[in-house]
N, C-alpha and C. Protein backbone atom coordinates (compact mmCIF):
# COMPACT_ATOMS: atom_id res chain seq x y z
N UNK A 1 0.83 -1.19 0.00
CA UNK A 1 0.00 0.00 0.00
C UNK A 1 0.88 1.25 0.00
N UNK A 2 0.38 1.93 -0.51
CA UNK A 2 0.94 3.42 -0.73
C UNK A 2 0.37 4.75 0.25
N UNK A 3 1.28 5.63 0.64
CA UNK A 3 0.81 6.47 1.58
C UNK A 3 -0.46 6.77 1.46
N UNK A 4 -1.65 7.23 2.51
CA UNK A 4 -2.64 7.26 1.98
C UNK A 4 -3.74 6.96 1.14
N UNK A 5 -3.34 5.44 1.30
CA UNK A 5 -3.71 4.16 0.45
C UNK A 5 -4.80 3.51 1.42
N UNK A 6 -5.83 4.49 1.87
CA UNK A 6 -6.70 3.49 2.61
C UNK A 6 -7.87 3.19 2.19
N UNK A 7 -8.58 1.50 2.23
CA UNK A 7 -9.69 1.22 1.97
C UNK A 7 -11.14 1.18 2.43
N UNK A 8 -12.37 1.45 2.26
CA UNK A 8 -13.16 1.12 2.72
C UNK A 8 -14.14 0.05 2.04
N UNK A 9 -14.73 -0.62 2.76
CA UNK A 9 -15.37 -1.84 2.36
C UNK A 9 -16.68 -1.68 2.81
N UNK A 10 -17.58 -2.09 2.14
CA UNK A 10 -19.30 -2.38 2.21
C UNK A 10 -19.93 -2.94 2.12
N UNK A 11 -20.17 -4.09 3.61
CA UNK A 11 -20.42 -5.27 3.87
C UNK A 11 -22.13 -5.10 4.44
N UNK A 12 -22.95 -5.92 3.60
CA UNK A 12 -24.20 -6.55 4.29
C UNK A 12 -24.53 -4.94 4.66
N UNK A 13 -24.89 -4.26 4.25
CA UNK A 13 -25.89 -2.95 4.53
C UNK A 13 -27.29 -3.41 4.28
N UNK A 14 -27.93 -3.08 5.76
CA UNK A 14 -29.51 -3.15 5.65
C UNK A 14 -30.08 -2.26 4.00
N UNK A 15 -31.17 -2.75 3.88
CA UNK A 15 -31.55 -2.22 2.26
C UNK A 15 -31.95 -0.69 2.49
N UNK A 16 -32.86 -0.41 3.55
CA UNK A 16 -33.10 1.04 3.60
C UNK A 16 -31.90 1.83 4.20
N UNK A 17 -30.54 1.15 4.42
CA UNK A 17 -29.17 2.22 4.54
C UNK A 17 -28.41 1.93 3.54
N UNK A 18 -28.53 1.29 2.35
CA UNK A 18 -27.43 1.00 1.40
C UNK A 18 -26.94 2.45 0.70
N UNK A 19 -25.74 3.12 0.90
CA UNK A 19 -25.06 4.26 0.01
C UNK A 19 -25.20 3.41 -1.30
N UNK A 20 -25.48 5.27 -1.61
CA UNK A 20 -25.79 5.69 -3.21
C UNK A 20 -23.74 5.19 -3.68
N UNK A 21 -23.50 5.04 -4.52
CA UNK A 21 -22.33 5.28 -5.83
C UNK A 21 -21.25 6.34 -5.12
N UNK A 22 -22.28 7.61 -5.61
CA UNK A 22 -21.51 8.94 -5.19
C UNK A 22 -20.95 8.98 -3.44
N UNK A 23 -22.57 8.70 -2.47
CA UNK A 23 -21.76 8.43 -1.13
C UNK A 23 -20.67 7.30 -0.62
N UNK A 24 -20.41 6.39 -1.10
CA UNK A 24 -19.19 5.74 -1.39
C UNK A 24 -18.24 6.19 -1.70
N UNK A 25 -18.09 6.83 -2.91
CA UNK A 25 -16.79 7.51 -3.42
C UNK A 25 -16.32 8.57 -2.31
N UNK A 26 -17.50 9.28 -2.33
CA UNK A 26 -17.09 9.95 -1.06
C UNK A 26 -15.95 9.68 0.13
N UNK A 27 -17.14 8.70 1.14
CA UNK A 27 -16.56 8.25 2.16
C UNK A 27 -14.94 7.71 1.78
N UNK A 28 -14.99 6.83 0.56
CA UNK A 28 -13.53 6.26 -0.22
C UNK A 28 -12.47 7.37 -0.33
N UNK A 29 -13.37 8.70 -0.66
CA UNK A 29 -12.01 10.08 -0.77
C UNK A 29 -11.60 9.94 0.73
N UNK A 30 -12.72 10.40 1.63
CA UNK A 30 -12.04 11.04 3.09
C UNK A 30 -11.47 10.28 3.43
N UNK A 31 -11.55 8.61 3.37
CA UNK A 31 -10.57 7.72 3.99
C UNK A 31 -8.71 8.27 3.76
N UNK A 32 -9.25 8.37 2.60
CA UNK A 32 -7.95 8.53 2.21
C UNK A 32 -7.16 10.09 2.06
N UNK A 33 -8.02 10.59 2.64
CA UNK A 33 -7.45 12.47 3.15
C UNK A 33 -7.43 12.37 4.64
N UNK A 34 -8.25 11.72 5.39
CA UNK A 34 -7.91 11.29 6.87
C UNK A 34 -6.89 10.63 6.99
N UNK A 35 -5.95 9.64 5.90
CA UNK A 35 -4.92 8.93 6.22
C UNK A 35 -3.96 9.88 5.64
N UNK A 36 -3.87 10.88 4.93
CA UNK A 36 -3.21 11.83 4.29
C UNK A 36 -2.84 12.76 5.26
N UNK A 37 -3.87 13.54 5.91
CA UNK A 37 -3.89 14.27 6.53
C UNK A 37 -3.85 14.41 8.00
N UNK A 38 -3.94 13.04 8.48
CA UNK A 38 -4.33 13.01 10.22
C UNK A 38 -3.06 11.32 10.75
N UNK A 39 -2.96 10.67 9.56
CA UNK A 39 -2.05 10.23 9.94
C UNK A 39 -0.90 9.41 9.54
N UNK A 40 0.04 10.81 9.22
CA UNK A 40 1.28 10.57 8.15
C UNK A 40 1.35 9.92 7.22
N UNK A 41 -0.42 10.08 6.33
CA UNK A 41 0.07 8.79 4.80
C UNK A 41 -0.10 7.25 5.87
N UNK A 42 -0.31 7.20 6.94
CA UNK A 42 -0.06 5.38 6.80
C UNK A 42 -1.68 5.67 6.70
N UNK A 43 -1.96 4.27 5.79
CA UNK A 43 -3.04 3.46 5.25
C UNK A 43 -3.93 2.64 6.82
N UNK A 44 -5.16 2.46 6.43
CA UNK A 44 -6.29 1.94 7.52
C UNK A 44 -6.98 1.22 6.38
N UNK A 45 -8.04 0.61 7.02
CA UNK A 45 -8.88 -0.03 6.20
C UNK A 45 -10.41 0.07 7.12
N UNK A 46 -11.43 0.43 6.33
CA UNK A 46 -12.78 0.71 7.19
C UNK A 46 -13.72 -0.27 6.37
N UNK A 47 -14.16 -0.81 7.42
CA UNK A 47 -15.40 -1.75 7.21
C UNK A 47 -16.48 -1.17 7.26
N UNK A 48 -17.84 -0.70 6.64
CA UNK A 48 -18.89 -0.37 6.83
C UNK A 48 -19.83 -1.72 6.90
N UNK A 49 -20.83 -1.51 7.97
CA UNK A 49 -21.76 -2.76 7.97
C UNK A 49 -22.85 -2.76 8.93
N UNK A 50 -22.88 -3.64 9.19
CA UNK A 50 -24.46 -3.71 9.87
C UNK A 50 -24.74 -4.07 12.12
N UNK A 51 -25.43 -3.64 12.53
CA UNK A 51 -25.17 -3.81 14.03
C UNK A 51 -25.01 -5.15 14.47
N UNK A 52 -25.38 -5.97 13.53
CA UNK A 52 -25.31 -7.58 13.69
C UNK A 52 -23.70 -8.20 13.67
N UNK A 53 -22.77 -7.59 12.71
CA UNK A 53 -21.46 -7.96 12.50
C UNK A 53 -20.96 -7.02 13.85
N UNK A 54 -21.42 -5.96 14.17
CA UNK A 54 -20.90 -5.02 15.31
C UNK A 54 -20.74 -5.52 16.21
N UNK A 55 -21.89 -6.35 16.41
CA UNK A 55 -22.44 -7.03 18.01
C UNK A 55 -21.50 -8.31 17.84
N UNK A 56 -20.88 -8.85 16.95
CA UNK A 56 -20.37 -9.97 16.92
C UNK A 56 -18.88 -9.50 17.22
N UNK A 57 -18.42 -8.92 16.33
CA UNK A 57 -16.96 -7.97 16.45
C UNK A 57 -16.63 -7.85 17.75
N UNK A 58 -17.66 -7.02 18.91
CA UNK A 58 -17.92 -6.75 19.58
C UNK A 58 -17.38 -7.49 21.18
N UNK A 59 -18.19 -8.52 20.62
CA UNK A 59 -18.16 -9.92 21.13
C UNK A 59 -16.92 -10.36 21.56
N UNK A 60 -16.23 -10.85 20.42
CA UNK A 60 -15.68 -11.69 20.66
C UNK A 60 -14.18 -11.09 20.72
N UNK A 61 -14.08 -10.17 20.67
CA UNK A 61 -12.97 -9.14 20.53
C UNK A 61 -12.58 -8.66 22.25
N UNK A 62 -14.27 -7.96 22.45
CA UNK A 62 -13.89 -7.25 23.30
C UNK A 62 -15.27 -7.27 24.76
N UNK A 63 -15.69 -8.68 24.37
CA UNK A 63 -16.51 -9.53 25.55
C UNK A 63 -17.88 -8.73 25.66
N UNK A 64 -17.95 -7.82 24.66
CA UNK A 64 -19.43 -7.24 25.29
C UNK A 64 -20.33 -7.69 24.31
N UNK A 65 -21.96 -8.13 24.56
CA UNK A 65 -22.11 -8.53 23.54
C UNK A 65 -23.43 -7.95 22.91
N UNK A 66 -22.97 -6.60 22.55
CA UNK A 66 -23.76 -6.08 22.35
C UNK A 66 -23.65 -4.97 20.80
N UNK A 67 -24.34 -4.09 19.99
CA UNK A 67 -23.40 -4.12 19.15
C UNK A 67 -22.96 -2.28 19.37
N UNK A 68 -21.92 -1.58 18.72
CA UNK A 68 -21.47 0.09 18.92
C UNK A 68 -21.58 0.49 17.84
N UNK A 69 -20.79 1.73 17.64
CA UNK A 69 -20.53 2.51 16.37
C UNK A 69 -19.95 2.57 15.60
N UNK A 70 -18.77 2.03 16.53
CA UNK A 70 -17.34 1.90 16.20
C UNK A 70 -16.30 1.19 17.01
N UNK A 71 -15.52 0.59 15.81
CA UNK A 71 -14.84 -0.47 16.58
C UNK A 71 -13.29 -0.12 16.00
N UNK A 72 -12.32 -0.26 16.53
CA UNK A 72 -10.83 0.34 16.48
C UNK A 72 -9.92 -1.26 16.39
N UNK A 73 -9.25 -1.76 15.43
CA UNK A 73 -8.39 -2.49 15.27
C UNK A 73 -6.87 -2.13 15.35
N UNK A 74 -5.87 -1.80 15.96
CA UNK A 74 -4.97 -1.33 15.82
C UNK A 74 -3.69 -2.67 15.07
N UNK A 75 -3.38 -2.32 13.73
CA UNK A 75 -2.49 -3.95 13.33
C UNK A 75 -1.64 -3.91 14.22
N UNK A 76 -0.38 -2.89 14.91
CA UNK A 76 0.74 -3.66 15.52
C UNK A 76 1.85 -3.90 14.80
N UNK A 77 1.07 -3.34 13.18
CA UNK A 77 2.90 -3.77 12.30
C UNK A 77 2.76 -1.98 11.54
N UNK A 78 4.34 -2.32 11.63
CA UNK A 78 4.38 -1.21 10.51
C UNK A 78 3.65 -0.87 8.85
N UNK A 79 3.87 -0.05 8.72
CA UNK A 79 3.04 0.55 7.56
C UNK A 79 1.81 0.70 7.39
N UNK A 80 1.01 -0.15 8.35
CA UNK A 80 -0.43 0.21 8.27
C UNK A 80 -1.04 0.22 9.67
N UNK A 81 -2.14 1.22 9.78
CA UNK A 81 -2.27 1.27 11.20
C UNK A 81 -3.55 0.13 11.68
N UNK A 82 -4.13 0.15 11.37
CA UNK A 82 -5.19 -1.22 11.03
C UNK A 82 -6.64 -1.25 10.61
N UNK A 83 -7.68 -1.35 11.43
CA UNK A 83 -9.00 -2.00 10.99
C UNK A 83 -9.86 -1.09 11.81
N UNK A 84 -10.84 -0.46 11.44
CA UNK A 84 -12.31 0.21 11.60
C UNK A 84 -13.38 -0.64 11.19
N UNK A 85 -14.44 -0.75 11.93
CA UNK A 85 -15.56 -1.55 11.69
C UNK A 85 -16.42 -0.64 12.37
N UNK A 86 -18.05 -0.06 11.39
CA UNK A 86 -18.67 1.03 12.01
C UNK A 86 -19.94 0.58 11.53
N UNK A 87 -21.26 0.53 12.52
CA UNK A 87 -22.37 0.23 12.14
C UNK A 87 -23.05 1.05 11.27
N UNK A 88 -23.56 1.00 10.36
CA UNK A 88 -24.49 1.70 9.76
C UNK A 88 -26.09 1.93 9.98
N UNK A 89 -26.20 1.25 10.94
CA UNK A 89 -27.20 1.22 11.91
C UNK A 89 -27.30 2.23 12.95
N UNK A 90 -25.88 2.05 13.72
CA UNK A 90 -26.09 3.21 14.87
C UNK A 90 -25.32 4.46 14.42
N UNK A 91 -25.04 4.97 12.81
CA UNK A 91 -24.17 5.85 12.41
C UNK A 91 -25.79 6.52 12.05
N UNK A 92 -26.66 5.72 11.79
CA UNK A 92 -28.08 6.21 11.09
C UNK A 92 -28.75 6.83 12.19
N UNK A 93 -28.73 6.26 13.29
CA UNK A 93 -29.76 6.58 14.24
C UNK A 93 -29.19 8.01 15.08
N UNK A 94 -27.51 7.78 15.27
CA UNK A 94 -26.91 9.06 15.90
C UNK A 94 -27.11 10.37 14.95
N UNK A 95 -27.36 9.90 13.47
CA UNK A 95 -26.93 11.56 12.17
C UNK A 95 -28.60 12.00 12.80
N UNK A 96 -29.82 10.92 12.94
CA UNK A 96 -30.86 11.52 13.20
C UNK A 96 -30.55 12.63 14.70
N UNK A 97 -30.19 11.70 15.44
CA UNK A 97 -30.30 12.41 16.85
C UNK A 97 -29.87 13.82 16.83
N UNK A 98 -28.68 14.03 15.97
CA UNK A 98 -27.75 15.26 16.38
C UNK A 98 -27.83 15.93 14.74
N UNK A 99 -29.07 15.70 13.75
CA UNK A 99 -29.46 16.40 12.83
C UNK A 99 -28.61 16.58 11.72
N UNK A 100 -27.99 15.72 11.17
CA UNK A 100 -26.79 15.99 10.34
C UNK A 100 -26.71 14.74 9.49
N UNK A 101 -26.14 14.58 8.26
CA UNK A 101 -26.32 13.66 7.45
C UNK A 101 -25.84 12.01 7.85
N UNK A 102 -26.26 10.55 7.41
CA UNK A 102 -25.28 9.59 7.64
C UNK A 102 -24.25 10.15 7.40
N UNK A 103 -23.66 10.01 5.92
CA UNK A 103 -22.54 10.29 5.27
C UNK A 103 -21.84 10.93 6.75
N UNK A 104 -21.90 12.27 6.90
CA UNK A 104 -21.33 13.18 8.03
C UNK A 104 -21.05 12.12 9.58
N UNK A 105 -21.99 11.05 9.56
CA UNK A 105 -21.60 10.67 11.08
C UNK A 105 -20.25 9.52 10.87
N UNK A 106 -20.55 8.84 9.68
CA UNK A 106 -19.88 8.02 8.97
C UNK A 106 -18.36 8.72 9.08
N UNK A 107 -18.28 9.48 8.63
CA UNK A 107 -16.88 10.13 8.88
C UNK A 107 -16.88 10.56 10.14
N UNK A 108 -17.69 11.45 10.93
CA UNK A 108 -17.06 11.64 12.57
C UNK A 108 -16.50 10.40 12.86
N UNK A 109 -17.24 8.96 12.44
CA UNK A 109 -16.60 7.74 13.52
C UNK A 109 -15.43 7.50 12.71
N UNK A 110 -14.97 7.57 11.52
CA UNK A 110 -14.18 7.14 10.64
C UNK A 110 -12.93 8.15 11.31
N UNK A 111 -12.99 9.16 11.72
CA UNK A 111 -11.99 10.26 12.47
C UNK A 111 -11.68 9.61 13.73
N UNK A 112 -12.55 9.65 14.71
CA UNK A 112 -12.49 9.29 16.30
C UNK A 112 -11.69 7.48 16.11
N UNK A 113 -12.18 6.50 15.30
CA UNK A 113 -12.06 5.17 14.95
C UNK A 113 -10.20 5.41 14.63
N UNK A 114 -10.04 6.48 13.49
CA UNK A 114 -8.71 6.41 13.32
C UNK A 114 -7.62 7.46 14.90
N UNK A 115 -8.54 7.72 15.38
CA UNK A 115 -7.44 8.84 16.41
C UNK A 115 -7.09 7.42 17.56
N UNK A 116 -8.05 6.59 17.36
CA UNK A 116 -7.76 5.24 18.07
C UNK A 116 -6.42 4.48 17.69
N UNK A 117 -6.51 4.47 16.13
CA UNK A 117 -5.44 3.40 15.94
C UNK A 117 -3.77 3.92 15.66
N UNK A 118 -4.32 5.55 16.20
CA UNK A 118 -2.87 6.04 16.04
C UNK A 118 -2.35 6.15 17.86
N UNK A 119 -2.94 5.67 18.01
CA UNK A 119 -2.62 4.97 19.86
C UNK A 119 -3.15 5.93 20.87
N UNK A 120 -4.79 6.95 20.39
CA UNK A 120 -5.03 7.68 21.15
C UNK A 120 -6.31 6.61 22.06
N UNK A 121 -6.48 7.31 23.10
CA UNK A 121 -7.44 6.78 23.97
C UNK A 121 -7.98 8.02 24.81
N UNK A 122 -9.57 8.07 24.82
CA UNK A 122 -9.86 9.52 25.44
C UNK A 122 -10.13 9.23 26.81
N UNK A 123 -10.17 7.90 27.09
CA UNK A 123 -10.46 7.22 28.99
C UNK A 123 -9.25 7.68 29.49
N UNK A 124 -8.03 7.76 28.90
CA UNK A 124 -6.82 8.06 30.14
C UNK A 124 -5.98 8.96 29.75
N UNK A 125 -6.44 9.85 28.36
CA UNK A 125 -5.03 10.53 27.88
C UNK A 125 -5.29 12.10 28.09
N UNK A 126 -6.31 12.61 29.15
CA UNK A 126 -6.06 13.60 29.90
C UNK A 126 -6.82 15.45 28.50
N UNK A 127 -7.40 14.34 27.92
CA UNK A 127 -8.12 15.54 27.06
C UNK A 127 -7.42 15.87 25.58
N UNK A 128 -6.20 14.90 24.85
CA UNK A 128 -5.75 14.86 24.13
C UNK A 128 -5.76 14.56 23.16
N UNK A 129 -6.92 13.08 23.20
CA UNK A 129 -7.62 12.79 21.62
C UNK A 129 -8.86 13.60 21.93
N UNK A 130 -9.62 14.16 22.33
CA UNK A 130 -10.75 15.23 22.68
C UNK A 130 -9.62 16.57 21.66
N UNK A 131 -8.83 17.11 22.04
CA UNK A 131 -8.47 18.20 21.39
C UNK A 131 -8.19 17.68 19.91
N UNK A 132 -7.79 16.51 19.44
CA UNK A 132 -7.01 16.11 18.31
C UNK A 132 -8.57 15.99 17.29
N UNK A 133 -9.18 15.34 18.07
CA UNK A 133 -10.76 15.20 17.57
C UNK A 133 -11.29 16.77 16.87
N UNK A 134 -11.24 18.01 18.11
CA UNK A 134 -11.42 19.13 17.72
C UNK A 134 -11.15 19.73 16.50
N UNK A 135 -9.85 19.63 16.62
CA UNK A 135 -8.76 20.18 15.39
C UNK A 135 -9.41 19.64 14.14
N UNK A 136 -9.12 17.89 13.92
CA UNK A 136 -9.36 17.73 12.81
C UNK A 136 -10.82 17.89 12.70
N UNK A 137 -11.71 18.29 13.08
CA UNK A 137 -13.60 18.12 13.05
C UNK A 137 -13.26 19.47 12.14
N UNK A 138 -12.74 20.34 12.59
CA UNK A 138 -12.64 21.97 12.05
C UNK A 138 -11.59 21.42 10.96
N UNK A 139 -10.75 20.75 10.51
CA UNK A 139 -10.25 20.53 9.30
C UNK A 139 -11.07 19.77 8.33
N UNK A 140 -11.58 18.96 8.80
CA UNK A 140 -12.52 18.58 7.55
C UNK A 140 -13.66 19.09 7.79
N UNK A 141 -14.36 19.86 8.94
CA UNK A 141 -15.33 20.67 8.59
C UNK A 141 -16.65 19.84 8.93
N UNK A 142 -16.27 19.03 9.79
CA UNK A 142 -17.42 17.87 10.32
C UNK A 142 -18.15 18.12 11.30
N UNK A 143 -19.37 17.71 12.28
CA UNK A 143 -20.45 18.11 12.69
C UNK A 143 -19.39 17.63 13.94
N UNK A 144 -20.33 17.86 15.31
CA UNK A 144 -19.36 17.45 16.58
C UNK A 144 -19.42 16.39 16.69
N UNK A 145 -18.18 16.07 17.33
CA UNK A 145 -18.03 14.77 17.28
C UNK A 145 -17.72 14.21 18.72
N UNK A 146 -17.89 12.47 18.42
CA UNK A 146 -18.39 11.56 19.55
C UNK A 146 -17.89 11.84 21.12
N UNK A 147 -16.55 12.61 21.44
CA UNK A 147 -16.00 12.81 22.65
C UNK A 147 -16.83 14.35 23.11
N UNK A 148 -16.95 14.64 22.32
CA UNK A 148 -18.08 15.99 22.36
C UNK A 148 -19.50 16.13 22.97
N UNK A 149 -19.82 14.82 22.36
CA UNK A 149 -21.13 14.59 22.68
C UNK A 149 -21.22 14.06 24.02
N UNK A 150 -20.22 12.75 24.03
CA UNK A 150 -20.18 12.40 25.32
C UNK A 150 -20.27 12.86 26.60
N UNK A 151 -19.17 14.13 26.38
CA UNK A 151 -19.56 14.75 27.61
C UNK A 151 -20.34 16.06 27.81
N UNK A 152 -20.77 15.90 26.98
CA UNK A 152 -22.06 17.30 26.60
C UNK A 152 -23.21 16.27 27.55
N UNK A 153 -23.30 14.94 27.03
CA UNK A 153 -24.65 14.34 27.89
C UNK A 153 -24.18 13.82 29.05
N UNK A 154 -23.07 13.72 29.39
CA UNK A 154 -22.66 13.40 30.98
C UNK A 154 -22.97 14.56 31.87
N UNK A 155 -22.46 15.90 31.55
CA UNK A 155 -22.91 17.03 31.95
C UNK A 155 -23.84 17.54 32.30
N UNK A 156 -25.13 17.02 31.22
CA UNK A 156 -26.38 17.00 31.40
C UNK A 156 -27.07 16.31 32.31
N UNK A 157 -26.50 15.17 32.51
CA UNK A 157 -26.88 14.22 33.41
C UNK A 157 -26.27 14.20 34.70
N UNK A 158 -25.24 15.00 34.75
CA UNK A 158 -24.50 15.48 35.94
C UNK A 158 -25.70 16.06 37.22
């Protein structure tokens, strides 16, 4: 793979969420301006799919068995940083909640998913993938995103 050589894949989409042609290509550009731009040219690979493969991923990965949004593979080898797996289910139901397109949530997780596999973590790293999140949301110009929200409704619930 070549710098900024990252793929996305489009597995088993429920029929009333299947992307159009054009939203594909899309999502296929930003992959590969998020790996350009956010992390030095190395290559990722994103799975798009359904809450059923989530909940399994989920599973057996990481013992819960239930399904998320987003799931973070980090490879461990050089040249590529690794694997994203993102429901299209709960990417659908969050663009409703917070008024903004799939496509648009699809990339917030495709951002937060990759700030993961470049070894960020927002549970212990003191507000650092939260700022990195910031930055790039205002570089590509994306709606707020998931560490945002999080504690926008913890707050609330505070």
């Amino acid at each position: 793979m070549s710098p900024g050589d990252s793929t996305v894949l489009f597995k088993t989409l429920p029929v009333k969420l299947r992307l159009t042609p054009p939203e594909k290509r899309l999502l296929s550009n930003f992959s590969r301006k998020l790996s350009e731009d956010a992390a030095d040219g190395l290559p990722f690979t994103s799975l798009i799919t359904n809450d059923r493969e989530l909940q399994r991923l989920n599973k057996e990965f990481l013992g819960h068995d239930y399904p998320t949004d987003v799931l973070s593979f980090p490879s461990g080898m050089p040249g590529h940083l690794g694997e994203l797996a993102i429901s299209v289910e709960r990417a659908n139901a969050q663009a409703k909640s917070f008024r903004h397109s799939l496509v648009d949530e699809i990339r917030v997780l495709m951002l937060h998913g990759l700030l993961h596999l470049t070894g960020m973590d927002h549970e212990t790293d003191r507000g650092a993938m939260s700022r990195a999140e910031k930055k790039w949301r205002c570089h590509f110009d994306l709606p707020v995103t998931l560490i945002v929200r999080t504690k926008t409704a913890t707050a609330v619930r505070a």
